[in-house]
Protein backbone atom coordinates (compact mmCIF):
# COMPACT_ATOMS: atom_id res chain seq x y z
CA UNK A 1 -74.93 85.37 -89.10
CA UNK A 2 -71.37 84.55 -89.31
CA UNK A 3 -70.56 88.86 -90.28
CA UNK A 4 -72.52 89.32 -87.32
CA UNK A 5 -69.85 86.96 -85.18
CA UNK A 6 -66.79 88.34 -87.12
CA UNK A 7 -68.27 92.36 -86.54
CA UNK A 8 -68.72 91.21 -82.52
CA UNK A 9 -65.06 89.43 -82.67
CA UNK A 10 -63.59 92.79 -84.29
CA UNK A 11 -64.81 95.08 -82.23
CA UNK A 12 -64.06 93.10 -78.93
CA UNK A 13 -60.10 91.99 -80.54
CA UNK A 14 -59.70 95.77 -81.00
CA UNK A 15 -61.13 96.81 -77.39
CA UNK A 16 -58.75 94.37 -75.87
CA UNK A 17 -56.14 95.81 -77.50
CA UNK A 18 -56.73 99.32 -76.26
CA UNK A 19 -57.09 98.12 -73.18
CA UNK A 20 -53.79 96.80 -73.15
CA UNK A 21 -52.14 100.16 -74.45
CA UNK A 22 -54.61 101.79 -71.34
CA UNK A 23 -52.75 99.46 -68.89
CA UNK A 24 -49.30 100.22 -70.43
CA UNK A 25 -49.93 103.67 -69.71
CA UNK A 26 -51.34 103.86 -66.54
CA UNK A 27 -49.46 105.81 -63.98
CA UNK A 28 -50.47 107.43 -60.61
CA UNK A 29 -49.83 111.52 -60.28
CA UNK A 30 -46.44 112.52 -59.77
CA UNK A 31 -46.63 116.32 -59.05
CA UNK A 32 -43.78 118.67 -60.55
CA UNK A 33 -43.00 119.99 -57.31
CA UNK A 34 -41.27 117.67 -55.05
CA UNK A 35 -41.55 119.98 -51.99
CA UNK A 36 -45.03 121.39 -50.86
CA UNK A 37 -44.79 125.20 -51.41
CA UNK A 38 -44.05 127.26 -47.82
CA UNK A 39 -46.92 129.88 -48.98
CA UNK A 40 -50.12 127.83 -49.82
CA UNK A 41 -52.49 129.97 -51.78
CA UNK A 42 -56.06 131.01 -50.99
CA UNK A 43 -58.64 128.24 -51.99
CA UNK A 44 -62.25 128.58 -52.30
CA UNK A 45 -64.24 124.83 -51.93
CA UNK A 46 -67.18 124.56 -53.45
CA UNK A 47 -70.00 122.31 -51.32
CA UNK A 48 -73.88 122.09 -53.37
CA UNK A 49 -76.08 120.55 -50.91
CA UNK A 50 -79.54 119.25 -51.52
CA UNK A 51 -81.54 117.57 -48.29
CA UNK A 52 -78.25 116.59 -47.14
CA UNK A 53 -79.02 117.06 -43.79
CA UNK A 54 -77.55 113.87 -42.86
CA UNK A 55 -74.11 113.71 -44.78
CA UNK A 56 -73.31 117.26 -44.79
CA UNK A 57 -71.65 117.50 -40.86
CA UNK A 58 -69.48 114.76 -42.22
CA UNK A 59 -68.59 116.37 -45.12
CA UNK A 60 -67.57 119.70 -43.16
CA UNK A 61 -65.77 118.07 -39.98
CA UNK A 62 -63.82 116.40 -43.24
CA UNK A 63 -63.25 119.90 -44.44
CA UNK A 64 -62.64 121.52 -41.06
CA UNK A 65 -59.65 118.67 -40.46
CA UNK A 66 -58.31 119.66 -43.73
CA UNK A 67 -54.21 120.29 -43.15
CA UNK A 68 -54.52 123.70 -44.83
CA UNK A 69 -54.35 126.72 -43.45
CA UNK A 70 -57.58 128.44 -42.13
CA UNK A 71 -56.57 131.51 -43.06
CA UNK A 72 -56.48 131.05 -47.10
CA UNK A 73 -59.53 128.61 -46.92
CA UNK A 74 -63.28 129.96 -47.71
CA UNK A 75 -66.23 127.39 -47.82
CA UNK A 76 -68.78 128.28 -49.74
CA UNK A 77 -71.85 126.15 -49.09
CA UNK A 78 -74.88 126.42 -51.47
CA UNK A 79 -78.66 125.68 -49.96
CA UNK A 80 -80.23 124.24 -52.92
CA UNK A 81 -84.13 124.64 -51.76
CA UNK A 82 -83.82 121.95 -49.28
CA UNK A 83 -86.75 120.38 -47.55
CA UNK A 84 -84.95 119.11 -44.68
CA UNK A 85 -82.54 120.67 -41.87
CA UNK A 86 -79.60 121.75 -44.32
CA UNK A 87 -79.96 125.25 -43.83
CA UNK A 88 -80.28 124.64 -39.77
CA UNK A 89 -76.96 122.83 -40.53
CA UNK A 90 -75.23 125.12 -42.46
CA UNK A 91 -76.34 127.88 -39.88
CA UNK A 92 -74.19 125.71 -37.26
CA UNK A 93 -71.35 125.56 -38.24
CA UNK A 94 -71.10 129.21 -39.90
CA UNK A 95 -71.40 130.26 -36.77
CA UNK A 96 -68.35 128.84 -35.21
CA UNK A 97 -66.04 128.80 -37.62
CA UNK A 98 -65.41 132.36 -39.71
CA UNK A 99 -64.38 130.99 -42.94
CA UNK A 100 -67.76 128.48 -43.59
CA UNK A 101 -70.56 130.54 -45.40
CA UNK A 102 -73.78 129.38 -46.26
CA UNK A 103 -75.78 130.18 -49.36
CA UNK A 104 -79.14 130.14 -50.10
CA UNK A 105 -79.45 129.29 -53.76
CA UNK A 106 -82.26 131.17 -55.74
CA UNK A 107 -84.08 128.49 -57.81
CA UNK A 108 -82.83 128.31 -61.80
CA UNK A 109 -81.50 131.85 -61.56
CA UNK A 110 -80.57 133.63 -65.48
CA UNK A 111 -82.17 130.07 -66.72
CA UNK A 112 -79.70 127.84 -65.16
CA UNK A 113 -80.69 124.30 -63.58
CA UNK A 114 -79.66 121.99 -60.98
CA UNK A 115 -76.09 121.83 -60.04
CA UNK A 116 -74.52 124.20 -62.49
CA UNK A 117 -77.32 126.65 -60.66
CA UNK A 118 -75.89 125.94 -57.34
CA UNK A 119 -72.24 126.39 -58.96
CA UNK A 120 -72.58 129.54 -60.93
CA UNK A 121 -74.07 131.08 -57.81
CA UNK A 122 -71.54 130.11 -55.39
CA UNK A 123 -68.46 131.54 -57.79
CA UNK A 124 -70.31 134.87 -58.19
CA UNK A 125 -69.59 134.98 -54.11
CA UNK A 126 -66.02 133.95 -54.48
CA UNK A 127 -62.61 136.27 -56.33
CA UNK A 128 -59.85 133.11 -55.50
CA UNK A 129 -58.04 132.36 -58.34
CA UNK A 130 -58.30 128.57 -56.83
CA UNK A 131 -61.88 126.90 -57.07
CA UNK A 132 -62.10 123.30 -55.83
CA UNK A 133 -66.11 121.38 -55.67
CA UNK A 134 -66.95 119.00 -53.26
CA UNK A 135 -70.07 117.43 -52.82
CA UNK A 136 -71.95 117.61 -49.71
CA UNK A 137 -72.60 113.34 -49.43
CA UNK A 138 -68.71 113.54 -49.55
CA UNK A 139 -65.45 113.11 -46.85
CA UNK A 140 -61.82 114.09 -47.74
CA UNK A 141 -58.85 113.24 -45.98
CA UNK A 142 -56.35 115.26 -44.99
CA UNK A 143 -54.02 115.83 -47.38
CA UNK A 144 -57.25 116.18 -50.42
CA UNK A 145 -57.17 119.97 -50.94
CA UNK A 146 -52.91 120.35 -51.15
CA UNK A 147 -53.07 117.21 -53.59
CA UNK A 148 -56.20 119.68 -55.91
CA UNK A 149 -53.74 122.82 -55.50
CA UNK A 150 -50.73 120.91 -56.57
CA UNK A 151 -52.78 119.75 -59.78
CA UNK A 152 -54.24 123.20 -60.51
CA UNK A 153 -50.67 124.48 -60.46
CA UNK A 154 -49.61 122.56 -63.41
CA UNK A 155 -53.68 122.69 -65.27
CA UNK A 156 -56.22 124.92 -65.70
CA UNK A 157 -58.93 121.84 -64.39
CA UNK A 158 -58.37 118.49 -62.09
CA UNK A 159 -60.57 115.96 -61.37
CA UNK A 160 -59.84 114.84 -57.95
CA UNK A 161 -59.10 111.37 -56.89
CA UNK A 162 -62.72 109.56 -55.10
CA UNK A 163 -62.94 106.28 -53.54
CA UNK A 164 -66.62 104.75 -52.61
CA UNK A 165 -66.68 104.82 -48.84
CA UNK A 166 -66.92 100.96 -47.03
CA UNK A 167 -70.33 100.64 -45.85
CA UNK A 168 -73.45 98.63 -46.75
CA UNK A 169 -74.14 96.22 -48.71
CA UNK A 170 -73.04 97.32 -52.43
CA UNK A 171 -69.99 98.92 -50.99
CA UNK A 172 -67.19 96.91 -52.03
CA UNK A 173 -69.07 96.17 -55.71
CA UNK A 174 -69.14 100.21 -56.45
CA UNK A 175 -65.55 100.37 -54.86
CA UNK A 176 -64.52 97.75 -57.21
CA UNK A 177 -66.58 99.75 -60.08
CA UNK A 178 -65.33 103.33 -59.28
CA UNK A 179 -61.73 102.08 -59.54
CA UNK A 180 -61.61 100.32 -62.86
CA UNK A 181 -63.56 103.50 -64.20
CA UNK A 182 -60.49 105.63 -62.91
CA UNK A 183 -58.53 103.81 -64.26
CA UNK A 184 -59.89 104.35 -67.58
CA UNK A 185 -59.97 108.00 -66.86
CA UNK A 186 -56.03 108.26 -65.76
CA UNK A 187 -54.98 106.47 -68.63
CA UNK A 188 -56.75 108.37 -71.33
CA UNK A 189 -55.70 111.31 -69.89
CA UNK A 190 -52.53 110.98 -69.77
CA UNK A 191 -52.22 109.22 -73.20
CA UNK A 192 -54.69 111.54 -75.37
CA UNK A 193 -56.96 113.67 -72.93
CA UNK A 194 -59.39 113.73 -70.14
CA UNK A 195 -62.81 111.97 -71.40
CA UNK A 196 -64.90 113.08 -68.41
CA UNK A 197 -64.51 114.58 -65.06
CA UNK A 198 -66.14 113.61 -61.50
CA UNK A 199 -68.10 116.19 -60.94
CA UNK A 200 -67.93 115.38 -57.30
CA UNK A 201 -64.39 116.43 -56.53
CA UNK A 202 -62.88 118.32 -59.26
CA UNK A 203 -61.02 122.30 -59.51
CA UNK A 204 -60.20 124.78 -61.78
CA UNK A 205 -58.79 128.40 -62.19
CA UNK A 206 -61.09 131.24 -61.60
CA UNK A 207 -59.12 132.80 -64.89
CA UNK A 208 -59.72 129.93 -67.10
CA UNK A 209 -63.44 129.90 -65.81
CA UNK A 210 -63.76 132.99 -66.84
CA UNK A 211 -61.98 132.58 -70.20
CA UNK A 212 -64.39 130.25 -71.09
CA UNK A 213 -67.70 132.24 -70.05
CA UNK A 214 -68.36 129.58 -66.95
CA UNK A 215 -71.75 127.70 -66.34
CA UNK A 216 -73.81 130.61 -67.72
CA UNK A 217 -71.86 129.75 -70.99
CA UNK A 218 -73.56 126.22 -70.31
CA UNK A 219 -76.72 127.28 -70.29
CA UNK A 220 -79.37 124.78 -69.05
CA UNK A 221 -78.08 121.04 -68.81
CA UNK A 222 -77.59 118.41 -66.04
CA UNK A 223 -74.30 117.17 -66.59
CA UNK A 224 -72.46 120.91 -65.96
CA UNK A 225 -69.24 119.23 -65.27
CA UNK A 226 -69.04 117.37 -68.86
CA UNK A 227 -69.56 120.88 -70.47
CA UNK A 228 -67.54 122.48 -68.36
CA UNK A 229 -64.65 120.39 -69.36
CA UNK A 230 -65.54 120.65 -73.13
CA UNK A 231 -65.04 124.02 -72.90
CA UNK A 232 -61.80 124.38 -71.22
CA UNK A 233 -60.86 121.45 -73.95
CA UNK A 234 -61.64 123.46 -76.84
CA UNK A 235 -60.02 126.36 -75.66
CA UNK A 236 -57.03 124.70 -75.32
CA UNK A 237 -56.79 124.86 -71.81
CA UNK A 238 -54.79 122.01 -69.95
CA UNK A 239 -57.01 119.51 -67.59
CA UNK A 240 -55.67 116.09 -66.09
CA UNK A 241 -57.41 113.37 -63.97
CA UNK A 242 -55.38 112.72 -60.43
CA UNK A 243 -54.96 109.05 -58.96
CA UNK A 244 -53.17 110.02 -55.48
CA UNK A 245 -51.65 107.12 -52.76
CA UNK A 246 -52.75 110.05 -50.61
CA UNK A 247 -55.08 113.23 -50.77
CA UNK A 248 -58.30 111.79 -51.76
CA UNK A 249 -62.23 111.53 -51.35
CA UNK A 250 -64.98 109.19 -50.80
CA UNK A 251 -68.28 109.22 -51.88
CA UNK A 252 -71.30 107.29 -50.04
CA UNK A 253 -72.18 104.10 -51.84
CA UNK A 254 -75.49 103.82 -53.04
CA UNK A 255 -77.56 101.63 -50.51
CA UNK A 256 -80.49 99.83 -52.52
CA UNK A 257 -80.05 97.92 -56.04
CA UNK A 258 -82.63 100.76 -57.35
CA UNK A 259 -80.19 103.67 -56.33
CA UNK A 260 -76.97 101.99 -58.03
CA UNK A 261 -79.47 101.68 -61.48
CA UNK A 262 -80.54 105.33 -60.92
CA UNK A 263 -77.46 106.18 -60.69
CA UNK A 264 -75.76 105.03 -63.70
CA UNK A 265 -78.88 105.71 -65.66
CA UNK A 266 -77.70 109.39 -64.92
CA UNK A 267 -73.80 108.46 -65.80
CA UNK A 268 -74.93 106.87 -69.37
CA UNK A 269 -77.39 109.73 -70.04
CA UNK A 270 -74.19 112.10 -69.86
CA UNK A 271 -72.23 109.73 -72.09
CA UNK A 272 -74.37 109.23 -74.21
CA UNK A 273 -75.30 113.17 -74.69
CA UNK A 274 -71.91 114.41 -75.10
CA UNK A 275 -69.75 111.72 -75.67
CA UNK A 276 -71.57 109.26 -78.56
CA UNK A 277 -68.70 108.67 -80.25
CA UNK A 278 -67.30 107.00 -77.20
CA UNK A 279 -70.36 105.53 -76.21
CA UNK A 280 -70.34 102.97 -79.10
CA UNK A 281 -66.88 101.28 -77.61
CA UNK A 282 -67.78 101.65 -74.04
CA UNK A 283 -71.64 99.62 -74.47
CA UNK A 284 -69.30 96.95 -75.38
CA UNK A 285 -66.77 96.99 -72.57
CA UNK A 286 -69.34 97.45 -70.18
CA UNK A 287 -72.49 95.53 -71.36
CA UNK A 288 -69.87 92.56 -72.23
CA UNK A 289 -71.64 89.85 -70.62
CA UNK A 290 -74.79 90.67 -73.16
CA UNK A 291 -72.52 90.45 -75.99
CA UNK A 292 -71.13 87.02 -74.08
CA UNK A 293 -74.71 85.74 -73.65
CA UNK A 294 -75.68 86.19 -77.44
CA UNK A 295 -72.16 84.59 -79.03
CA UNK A 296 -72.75 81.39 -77.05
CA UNK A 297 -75.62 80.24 -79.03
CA UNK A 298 -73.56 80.68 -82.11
CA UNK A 299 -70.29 80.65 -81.82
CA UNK A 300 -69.56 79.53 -77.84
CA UNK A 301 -65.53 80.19 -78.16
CA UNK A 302 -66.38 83.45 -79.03
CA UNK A 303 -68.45 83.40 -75.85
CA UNK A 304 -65.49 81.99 -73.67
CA UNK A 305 -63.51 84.94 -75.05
CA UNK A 306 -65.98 87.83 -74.28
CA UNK A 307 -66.17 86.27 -70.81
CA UNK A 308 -62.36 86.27 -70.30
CA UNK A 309 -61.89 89.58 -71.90
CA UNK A 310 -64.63 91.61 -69.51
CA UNK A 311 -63.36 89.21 -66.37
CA UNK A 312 -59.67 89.48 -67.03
CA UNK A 313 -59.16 92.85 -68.06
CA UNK A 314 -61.20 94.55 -64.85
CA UNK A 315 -60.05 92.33 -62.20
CA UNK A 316 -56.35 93.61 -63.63
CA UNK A 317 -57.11 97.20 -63.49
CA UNK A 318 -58.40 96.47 -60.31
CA UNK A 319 -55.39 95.08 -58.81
CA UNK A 320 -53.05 97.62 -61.11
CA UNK A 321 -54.75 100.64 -59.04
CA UNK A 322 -54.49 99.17 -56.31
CA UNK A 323 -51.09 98.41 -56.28
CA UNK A 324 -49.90 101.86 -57.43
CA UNK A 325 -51.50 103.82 -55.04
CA UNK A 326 -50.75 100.89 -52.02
CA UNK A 327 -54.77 100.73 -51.15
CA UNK A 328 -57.08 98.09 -50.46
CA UNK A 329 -56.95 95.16 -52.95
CA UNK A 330 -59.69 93.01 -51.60
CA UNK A 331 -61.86 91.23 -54.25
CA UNK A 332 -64.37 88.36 -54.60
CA UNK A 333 -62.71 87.76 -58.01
CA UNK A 334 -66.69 88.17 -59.35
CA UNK A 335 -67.65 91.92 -59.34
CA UNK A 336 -67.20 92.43 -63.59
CA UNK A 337 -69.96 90.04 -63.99
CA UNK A 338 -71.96 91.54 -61.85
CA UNK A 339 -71.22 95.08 -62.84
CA UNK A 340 -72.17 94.61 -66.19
CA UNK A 341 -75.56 93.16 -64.86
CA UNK A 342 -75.92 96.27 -63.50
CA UNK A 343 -75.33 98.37 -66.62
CA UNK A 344 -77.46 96.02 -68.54
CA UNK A 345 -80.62 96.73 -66.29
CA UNK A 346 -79.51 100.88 -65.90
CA UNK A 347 -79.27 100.60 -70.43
CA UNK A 348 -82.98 98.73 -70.11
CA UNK A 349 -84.28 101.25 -67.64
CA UNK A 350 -83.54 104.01 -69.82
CA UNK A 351 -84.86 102.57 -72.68
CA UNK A 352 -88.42 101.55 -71.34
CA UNK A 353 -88.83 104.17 -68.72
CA UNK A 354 -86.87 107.10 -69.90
CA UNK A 355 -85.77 109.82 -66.92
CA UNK A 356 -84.86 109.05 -63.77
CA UNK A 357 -85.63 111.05 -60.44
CA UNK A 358 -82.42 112.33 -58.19
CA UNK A 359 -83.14 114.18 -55.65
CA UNK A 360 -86.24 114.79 -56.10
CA UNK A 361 -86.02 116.05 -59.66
CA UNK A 362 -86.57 114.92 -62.71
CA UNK A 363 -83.43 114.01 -65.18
């Protein structure tokens, strides 16, 4: 028993310390170019919609408002076999405004699947050398698309900046999750290299696309954006992860405690798949409060130590994002507990009821 406590002090002494390196280096984007260029280029955006009747006009007004000119801007939105009024939607606003053009996706065309479908389909439609994804359940400000332009200029692939919007109940526990998680992302990208992308808001170069054979190089797999970055990775291609004070997007929160475990049922499949090695560290730093529960009917300082470890070092990430990018810092003080609560019944749900539906598909 006592290797057991020692193995579980290790690996939590050496987490603790990474984290601390991870804080060190945390920084928010600082772009090369301190003046926005006169000439913007053209920019294709990416929307897949799925029976998104109901968040896509928010999405496009978002896009529509965008502080970009209309004239280099195409938006390419992709019908994926809705069963609602998407299409009717789509139709709408294509109508009015020339550069909005809707797509209706053929179902797991050349063997493809879900997203990456959607995605191959809609670059096939597009030459710009600038390709930037949005999802349809998603609102930009502003300033979004010049902050993606100014990181493709400097990378082959960026994966944007998202906040979780304010709004229900679980809100401000998945804006307090989302944050600490990009913070993870920032710092290990700028200190070894990006780990994952959000496949949600992300760009890349139509050339480097290309270079690496695209989503058709994929093949069939529901976590596209993972691969995709793998394969910009290996062929040496330069990605970074953004963390903006301005120039960024929300997502809708999830609105029921069964769509938040659904959700990151999906997020640990795609660790898990493609990133095991990785996987190992992170079930401790997320699942702490396991780990906690377990050590205090052996060794209860280890406990305390878990417990001030998983509360400390989150609630300071928290604030540290905060703080550099001058948004809101507002906190309970107890989201980590409850986050890794969460993860702890998403890791059981996998384990005793395998795939998850999203969307009305099976993952």
């Amino acid at each position: 028993m006592m290797i057991l406590i020692y193995i579980i002090a290790s690996v939590y002494i050496a987490i603790f310390l990474f984290e601390l390196i991870l804080i060190g280096r945390f920084r928010v984007t600082q772009f090369s170019h301190s003046v926005e260029p006169a000439d913007w280029p053209k920019a294709t955006l990416l929307v897949c919609a799925r029976n998104e009747e109901h968040n896509l006009p928010r999405c496009i007004e978002s896009l529509i408002a965008l502080d970009y000119p209309k004239d280099k801007l195409l938006i390419l939105i992709g019908d994926d076999n809705s069963e609602d009024a998407t299409w009717s939607v789509i139709e709408q606003f294509q109508s009015s405004h020339p550069y909005i053009k809707g797509v209706k996706i053929q179902h797991e065309q050349e063997g493809l699947i879900a997203k990456g479908n959607v995605l191959n389909q809609l670059i096939d439609c597009s030459t710009d050398e600038y390709q930037v994804i949005i999802d349809a359940d998603m609102e930009v400000t502003n300033h979004w698309l010049k902050s993606m332009i100014l990181g493709l200029q400097e990378s082959a692939m960026v994966s944007g900046y998202t906040q979780i919007a304010q709004g229900g109940r679980y809100s401000h526990l998945q804006f307090f999750d989302w944050r600490i998680v990009l913070h993870t992302m920032k710092a290990m990208a700028d200190t070894f290299r990006p780990i994952s992308i959000l496949g949600n808001n992300m760009g890349f170069r139509k050339s480097a696309y290309d270079q690496v054979g695209g989503f058709r190089a994929l093949g069939p797999t529901d976590v596209e954006d993972l691969g995709l970055l793998q394969r910009f990775q290996k062929a040496g291609l330069k990605t970074s992860q953004l963390v903006v004070s301005k120039g960024m997007a929300y997502t809708q929160p999830q609105q029921t405690f069964s769509e938040m475990i659904t959700q990151r049922c999906r997020w640990m499949n795609g660790v898990f798949t493609h990133h095991w090695v990785l996987g190992i560290p992170a079930l401790f730093a997320r699942l702490w409060i396991v780990f906690a529960i377990v050590a205090y009917f052996f060794h209860p300082g280890l406990c305390a130590g878990i417990v001030l470890y998983g509360w400390l070092i989150n609630l300071f990430k928290y604030l540290q994002v905060g703080m550099k990018t001058k948004t809101g810092l507002k906190t309970i003080l107890l989201e980590p507990f409850f986050i890794s609560l969460l993860d702890t019944f998403a890791l059981l749900r996998i384990i005793f009821k395998g795939k998850v539906s999203w969307k009305g598909r099976r993952y």
